[in-house]
Protein backbone atom coordinates (compact mmCIF):
# COMPACT_ATOMS: atom_id res chain seq x y z
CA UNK A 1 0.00 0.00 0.00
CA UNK A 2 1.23 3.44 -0.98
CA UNK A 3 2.91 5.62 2.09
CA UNK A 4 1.43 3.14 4.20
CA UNK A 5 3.98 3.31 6.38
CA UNK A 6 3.62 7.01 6.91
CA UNK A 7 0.24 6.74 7.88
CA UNK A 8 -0.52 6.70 11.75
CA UNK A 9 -2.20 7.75 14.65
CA UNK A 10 -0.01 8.65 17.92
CA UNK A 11 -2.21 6.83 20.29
CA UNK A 12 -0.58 4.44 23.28
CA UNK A 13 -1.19 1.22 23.43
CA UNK A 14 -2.21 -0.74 26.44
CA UNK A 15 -0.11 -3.82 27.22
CA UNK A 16 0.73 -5.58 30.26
CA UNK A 17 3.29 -5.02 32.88
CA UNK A 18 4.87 -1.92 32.07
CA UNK A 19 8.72 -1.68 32.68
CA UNK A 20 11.14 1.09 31.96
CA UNK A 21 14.52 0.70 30.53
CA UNK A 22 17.67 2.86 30.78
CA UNK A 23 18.53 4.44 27.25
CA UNK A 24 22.46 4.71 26.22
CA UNK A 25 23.25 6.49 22.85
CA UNK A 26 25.85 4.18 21.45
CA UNK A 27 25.93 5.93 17.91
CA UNK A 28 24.26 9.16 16.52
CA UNK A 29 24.49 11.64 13.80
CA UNK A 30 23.32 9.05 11.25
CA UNK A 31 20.84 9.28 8.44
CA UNK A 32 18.23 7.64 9.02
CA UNK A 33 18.62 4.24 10.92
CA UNK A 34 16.67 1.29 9.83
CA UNK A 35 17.61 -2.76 10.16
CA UNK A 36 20.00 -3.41 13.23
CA UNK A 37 21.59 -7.39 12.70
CA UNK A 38 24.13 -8.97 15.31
CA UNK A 39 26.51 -10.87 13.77
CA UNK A 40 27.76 -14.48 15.78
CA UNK A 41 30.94 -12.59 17.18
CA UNK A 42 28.94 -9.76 18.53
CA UNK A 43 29.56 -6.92 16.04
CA UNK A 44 26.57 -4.52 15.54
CA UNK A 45 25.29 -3.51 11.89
CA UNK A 46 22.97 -1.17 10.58
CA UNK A 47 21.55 -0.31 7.29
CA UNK A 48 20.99 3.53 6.80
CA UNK A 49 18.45 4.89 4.02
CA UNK A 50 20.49 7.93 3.62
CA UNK A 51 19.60 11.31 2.39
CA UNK A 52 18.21 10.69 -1.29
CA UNK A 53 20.11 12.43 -3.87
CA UNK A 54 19.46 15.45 -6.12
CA UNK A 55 17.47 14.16 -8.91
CA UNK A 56 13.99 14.76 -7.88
CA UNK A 57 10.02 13.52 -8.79
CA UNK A 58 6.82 13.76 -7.71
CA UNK A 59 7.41 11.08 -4.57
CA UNK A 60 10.94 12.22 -3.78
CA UNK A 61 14.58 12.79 -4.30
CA UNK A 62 17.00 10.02 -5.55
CA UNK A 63 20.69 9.05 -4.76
CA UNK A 64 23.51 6.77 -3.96
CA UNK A 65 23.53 8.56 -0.68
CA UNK A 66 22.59 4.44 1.59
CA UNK A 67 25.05 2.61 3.17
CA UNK A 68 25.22 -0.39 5.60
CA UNK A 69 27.37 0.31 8.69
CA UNK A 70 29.38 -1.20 11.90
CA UNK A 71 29.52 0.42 15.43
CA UNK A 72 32.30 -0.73 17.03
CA UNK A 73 32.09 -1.04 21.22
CA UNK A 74 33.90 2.25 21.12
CA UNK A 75 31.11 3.86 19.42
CA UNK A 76 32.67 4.43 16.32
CA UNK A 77 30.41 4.15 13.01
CA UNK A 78 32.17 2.80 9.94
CA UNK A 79 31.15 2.35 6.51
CA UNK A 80 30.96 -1.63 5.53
CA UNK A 81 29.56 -0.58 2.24
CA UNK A 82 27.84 2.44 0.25
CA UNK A 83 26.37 3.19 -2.59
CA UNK A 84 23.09 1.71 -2.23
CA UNK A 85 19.69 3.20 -3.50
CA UNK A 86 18.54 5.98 -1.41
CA UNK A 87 15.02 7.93 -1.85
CA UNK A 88 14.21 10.91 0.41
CA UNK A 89 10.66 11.72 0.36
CA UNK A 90 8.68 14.64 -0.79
CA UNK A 91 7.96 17.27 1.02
CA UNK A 92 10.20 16.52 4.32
CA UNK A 93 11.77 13.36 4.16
CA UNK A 94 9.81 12.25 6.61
CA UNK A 95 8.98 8.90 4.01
CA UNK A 96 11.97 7.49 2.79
CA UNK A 97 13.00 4.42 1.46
CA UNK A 98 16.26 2.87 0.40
CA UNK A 99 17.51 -0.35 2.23
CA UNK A 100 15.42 -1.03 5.41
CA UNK A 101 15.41 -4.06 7.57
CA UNK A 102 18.93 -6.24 7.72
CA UNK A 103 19.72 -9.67 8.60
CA UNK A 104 23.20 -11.45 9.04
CA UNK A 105 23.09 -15.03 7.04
CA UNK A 106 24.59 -18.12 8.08
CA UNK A 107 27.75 -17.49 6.21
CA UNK A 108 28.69 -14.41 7.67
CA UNK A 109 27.14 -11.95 4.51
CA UNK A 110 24.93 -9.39 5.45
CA UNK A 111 21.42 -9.21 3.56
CA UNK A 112 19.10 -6.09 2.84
CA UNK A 113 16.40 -5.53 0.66
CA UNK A 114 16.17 -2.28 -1.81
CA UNK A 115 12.85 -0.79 -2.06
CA UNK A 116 10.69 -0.61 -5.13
CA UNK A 117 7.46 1.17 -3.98
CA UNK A 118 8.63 4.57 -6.47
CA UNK A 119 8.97 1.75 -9.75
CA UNK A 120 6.55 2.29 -12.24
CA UNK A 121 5.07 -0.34 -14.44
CA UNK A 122 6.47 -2.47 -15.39
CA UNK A 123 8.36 -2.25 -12.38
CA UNK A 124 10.56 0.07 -13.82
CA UNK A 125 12.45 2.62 -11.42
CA UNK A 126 11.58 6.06 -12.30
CA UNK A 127 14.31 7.97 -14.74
CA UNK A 128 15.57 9.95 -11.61
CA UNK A 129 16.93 7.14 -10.24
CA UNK A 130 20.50 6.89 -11.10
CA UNK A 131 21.83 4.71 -13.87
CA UNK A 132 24.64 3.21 -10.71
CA UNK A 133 21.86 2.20 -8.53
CA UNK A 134 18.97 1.52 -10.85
CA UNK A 135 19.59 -2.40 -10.99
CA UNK A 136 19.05 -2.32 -7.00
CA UNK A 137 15.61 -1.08 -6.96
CA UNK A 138 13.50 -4.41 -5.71
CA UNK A 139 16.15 -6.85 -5.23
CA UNK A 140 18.45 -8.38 -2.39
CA UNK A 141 21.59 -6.94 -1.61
CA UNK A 142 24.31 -9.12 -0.34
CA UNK A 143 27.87 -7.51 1.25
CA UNK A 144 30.42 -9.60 3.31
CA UNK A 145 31.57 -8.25 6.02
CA UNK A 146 34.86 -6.85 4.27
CA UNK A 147 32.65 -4.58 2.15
CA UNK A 148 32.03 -7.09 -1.32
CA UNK A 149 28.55 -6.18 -2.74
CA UNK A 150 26.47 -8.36 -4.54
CA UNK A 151 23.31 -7.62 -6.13
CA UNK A 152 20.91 -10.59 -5.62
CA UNK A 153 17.42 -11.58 -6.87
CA UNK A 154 14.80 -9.09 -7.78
CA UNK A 155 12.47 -9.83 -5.06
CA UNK A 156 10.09 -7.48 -6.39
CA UNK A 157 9.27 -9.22 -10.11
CA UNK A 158 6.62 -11.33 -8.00
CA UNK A 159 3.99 -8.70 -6.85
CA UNK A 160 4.60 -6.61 -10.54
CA UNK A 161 3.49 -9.90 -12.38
CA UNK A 162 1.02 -11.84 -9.54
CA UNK A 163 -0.37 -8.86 -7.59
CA UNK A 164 -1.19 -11.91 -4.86
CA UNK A 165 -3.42 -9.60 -2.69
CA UNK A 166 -5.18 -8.19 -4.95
CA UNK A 167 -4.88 -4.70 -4.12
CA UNK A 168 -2.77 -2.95 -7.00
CA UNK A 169 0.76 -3.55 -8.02
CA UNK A 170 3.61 -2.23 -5.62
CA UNK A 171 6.34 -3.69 -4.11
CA UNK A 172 8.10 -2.45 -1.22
CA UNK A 173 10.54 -5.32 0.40
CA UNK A 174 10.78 -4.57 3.45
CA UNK A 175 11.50 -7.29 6.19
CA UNK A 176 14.74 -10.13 5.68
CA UNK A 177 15.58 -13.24 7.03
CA UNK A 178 17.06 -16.24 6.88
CA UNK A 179 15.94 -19.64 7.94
CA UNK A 180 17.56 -23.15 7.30
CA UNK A 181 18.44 -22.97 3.55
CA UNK A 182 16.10 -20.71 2.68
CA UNK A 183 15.77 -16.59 2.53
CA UNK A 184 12.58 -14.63 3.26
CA UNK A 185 11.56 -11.39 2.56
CA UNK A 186 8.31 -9.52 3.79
CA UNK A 187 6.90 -7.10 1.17
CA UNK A 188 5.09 -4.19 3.59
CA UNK A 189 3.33 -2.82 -0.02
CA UNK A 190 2.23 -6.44 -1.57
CA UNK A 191 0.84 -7.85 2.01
CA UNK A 192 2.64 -11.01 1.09
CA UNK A 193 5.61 -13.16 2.69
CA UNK A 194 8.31 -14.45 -0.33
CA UNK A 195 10.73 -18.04 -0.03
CA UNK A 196 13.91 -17.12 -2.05
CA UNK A 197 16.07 -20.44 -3.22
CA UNK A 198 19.00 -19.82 -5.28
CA UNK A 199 17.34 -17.45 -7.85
CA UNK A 200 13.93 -18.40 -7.29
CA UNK A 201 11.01 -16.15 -5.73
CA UNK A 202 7.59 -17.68 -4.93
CA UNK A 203 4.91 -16.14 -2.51
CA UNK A 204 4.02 -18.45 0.42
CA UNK A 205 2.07 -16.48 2.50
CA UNK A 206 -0.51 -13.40 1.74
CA UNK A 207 -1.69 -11.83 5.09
CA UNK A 208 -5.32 -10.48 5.11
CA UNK A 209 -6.74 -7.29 6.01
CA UNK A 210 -7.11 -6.39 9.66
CA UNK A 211 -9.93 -6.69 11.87
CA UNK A 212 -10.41 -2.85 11.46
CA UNK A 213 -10.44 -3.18 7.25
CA UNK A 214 -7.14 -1.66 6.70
CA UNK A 215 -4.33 -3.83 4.35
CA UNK A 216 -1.75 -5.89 6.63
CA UNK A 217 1.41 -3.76 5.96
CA UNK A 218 4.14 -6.12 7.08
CA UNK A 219 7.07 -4.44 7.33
CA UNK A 220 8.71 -6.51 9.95
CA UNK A 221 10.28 -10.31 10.37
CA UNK A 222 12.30 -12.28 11.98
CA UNK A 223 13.52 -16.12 12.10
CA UNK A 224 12.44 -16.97 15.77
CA UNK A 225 14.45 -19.46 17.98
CA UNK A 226 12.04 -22.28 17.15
CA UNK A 227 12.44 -22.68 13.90
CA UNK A 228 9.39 -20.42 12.75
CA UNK A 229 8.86 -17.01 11.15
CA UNK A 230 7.09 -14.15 12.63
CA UNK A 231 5.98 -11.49 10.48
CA UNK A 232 4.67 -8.27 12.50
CA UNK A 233 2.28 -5.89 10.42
CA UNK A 234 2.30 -1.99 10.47
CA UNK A 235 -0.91 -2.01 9.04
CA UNK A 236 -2.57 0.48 6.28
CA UNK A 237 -4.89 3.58 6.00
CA UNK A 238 -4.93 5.26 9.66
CA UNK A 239 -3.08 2.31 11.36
CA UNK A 240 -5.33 2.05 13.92
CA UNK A 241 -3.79 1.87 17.46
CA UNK A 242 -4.27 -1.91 19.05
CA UNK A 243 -4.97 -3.11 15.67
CA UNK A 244 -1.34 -4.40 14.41
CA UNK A 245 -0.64 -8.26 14.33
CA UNK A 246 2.50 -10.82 14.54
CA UNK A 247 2.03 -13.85 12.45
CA UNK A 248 4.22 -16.92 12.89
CA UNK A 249 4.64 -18.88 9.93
CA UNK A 250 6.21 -22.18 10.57
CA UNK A 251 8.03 -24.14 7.64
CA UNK A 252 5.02 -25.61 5.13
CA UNK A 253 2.31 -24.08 7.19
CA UNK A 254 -0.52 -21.71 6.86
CA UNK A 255 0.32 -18.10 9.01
CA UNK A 256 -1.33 -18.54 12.61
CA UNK A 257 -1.58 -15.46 14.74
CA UNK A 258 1.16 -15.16 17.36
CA UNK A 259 0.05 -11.70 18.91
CA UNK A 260 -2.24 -9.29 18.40
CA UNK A 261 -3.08 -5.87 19.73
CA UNK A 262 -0.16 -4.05 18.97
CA UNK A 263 0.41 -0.63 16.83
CA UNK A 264 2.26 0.40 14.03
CA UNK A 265 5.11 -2.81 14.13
CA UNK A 266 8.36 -1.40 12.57
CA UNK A 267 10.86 -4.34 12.99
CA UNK A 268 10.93 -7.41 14.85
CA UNK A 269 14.40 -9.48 16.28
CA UNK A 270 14.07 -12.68 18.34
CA UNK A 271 15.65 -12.95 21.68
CA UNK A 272 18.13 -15.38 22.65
CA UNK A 273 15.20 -16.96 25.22
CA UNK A 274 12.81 -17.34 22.68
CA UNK A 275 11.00 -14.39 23.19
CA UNK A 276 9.99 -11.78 19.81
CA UNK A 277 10.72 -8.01 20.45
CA UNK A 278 8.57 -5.62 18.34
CA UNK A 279 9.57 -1.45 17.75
CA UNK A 280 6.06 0.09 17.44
CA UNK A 281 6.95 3.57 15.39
CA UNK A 282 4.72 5.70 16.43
CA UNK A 283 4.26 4.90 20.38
CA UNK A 284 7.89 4.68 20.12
CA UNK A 285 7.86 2.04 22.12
CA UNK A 286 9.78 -1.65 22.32
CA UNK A 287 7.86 -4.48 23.65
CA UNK A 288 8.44 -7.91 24.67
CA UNK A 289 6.36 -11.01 23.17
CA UNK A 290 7.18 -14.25 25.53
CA UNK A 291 6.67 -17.34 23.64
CA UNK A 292 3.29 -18.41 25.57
CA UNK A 293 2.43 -14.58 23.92
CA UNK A 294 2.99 -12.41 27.35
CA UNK A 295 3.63 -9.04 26.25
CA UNK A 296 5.47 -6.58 28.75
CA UNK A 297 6.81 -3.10 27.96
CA UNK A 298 10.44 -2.83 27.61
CA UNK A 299 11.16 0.92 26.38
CA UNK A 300 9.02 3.88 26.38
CA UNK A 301 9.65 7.51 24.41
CA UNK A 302 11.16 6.35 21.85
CA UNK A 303 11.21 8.47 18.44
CA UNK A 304 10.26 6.50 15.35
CA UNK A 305 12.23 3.51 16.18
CA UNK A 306 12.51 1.62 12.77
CA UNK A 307 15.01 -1.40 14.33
CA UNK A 308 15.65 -4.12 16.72
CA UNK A 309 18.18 -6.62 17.17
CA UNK A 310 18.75 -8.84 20.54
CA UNK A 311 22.35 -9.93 21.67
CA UNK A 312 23.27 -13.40 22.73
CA UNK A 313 23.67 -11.66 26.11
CA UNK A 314 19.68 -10.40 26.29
CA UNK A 315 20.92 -6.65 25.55
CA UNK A 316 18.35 -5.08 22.91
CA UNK A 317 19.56 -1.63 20.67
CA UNK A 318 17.14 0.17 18.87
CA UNK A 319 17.33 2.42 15.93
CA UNK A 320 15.95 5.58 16.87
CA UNK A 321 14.87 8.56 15.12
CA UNK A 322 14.71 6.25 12.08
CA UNK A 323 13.38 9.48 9.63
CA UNK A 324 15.60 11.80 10.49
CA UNK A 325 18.38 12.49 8.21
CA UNK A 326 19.34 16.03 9.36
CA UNK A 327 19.48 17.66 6.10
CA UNK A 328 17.72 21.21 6.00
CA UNK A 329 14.41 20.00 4.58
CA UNK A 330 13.61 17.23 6.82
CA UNK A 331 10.64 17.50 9.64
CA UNK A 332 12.92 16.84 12.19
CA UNK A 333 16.29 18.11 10.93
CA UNK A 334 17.04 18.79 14.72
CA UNK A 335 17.46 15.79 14.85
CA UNK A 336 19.49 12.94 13.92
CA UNK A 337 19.25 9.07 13.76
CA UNK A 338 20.31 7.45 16.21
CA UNK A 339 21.22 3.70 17.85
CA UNK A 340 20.14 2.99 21.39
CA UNK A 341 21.22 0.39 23.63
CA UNK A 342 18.17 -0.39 26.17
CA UNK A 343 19.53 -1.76 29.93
């Protein structure tokens, strides 16, 4: 759905057990936040949209200007690899797409998907695009940790051919993970869940619309402990509050609902106990799902978080001000992005 996830109310949500957590900045001054992935030895990544570029349509301004990042335990930010499609939206920014969520695969590359909700048919980026980063728009990008990009399948092809939902084609890959031999990507615009094999795409899930009418949205997913999927929806028109759901998708099976009750999902990460943590963007909030589906509070006053990730050692780190790219246009060019550790 187009700038669906723009679309919001700022309402709080009621969920059990309240608890506060103590906020550290641990990086700042970034450009917009998104995906946060822990790699096996403990190193911290983050994929940043950027600030868009200078060639400019109706929906926004394009670049090169995205990048995927470490932060060292110092607190230092470097670059692990640029370059990658950046769009900063029209009039402030405030929607912008580029690479979002990020996962660390089994082999030690890092995976993010590029977004293709600006392509027009037939799934065609716009001509502001730039000619380096045009063959990004919808597809997987793959970089090892040394900084090697790869350009992977185009993710998007599905929902410009199928339109599974129903509901218009557009494509905005959102969500990544990676379970047994097998990658996954959630499409927030096309409502549907894709199986990647090698160079093959297929749709294996398509989530309906919520209880309130509006289309699913689901931006976020993770590979939980357990061997299942969980897919957490931002949901469409108004996103009303209580009304966002987590799916979990087990190998082979239908999508069964995990949670519900939650608002405006952003990113998901599962916890080394088996519990799923959820960033709601506009409560700014992070709560805790426990696998019998016990929700508790775990950060409040947030600002936009846009991603999660969960150390082998229980600590969570959000992305924070995930739309802020401090360039003099933005809404909130006060304001940078930011990475929080929560304790």
């Amino acid at each position: 759905m187009r700038r669906a996830l723009c679309l919001a109310i700022a309402l709080i949500a009621l969920v059990a057990a309240p608890a506060g957590a103590t906020t550290t900045v641990i990086a700042d001054h970034l450009a917009r936040p998104r995906g946060l992935a822990i790699a096996p030895d403990g190193t911290l990544y983050a994929t940043l949209v950027g600030t868009g570029g200078k060639r400019c349509n109706f929906e926004g301004c394009f670049g090169a200007s995205g990048s995927i990042v470490k932060v060292t335990r110092e607190g230092a930010v470097k670059t692990v690899a640029d370059g990658l499609l950046s769009m900063r939206g029209r009039p402030d920014g405030f929607f912008s797409l580029g690479a979002d969520q990020l996962t660390v695969l089994p082999d030690g590359r890092l995976m993010t998907a590029i977004s293709a909700e600006f392509n027009e048919a037939p799934n065609t980026p716009p001509r502001q695009v730039p000619k380096a980063v045009r063959k990004q728009s919808g597809r997987l990008v793959f970089v090892t940790p040394g900084g090697r990009r790869e350009i992977g399948p185009n993710v998007s092809a599905v929902e410009y051919r199928d339109d599974p939902d129903g509901e218009g084609k557009v494509s905005n890959p959102y969500g990544v993970a990676a379970l047994g031999d097998a990658l996954y990507v959630s499409d927030s615009a096309a409502n549907t869940l894709l199986e990647i094999r090698g160079s093959d795409v297929r749709t294996i899930a398509v989530f309906p619309h919520t209880e309130a009418g509006a289309q699913s949205v689901p931006a976020a997913l993770t590979a939980g402990t357990d061997g299942a999927l969980y897919v957490g929806e931002y949901t469409g028109n108004e996103s009303k509050s209580h009304s966002a759901r987590i799916w979990r998708v087990a190998p082979g099976a239908a999508p069964v609902v995990f949670a519900s009750g939650l608002t405006t999902i952003s990113a998901l990460a599962s916890g080394p106990d088996g519990a799923v943590y959820a960033t709601e963007f506009r409560p700014g909030r992070v709560v805790r799902i426990a696998p019998d589906g016990t929700k508790t509070i775990v950060a409040t006053g947030l600002h936009y978080p846009g991603g999660v990730a969960v150390g082998k050692d229980g600590k969570v780190y959000v992305s924070d001000w995930s739309v802020a790219g401090a360039t003099r246009e933005d809404a909130y060019r006060k304001h940078t992005g930011r990475i929080l550790l929560l304790t």
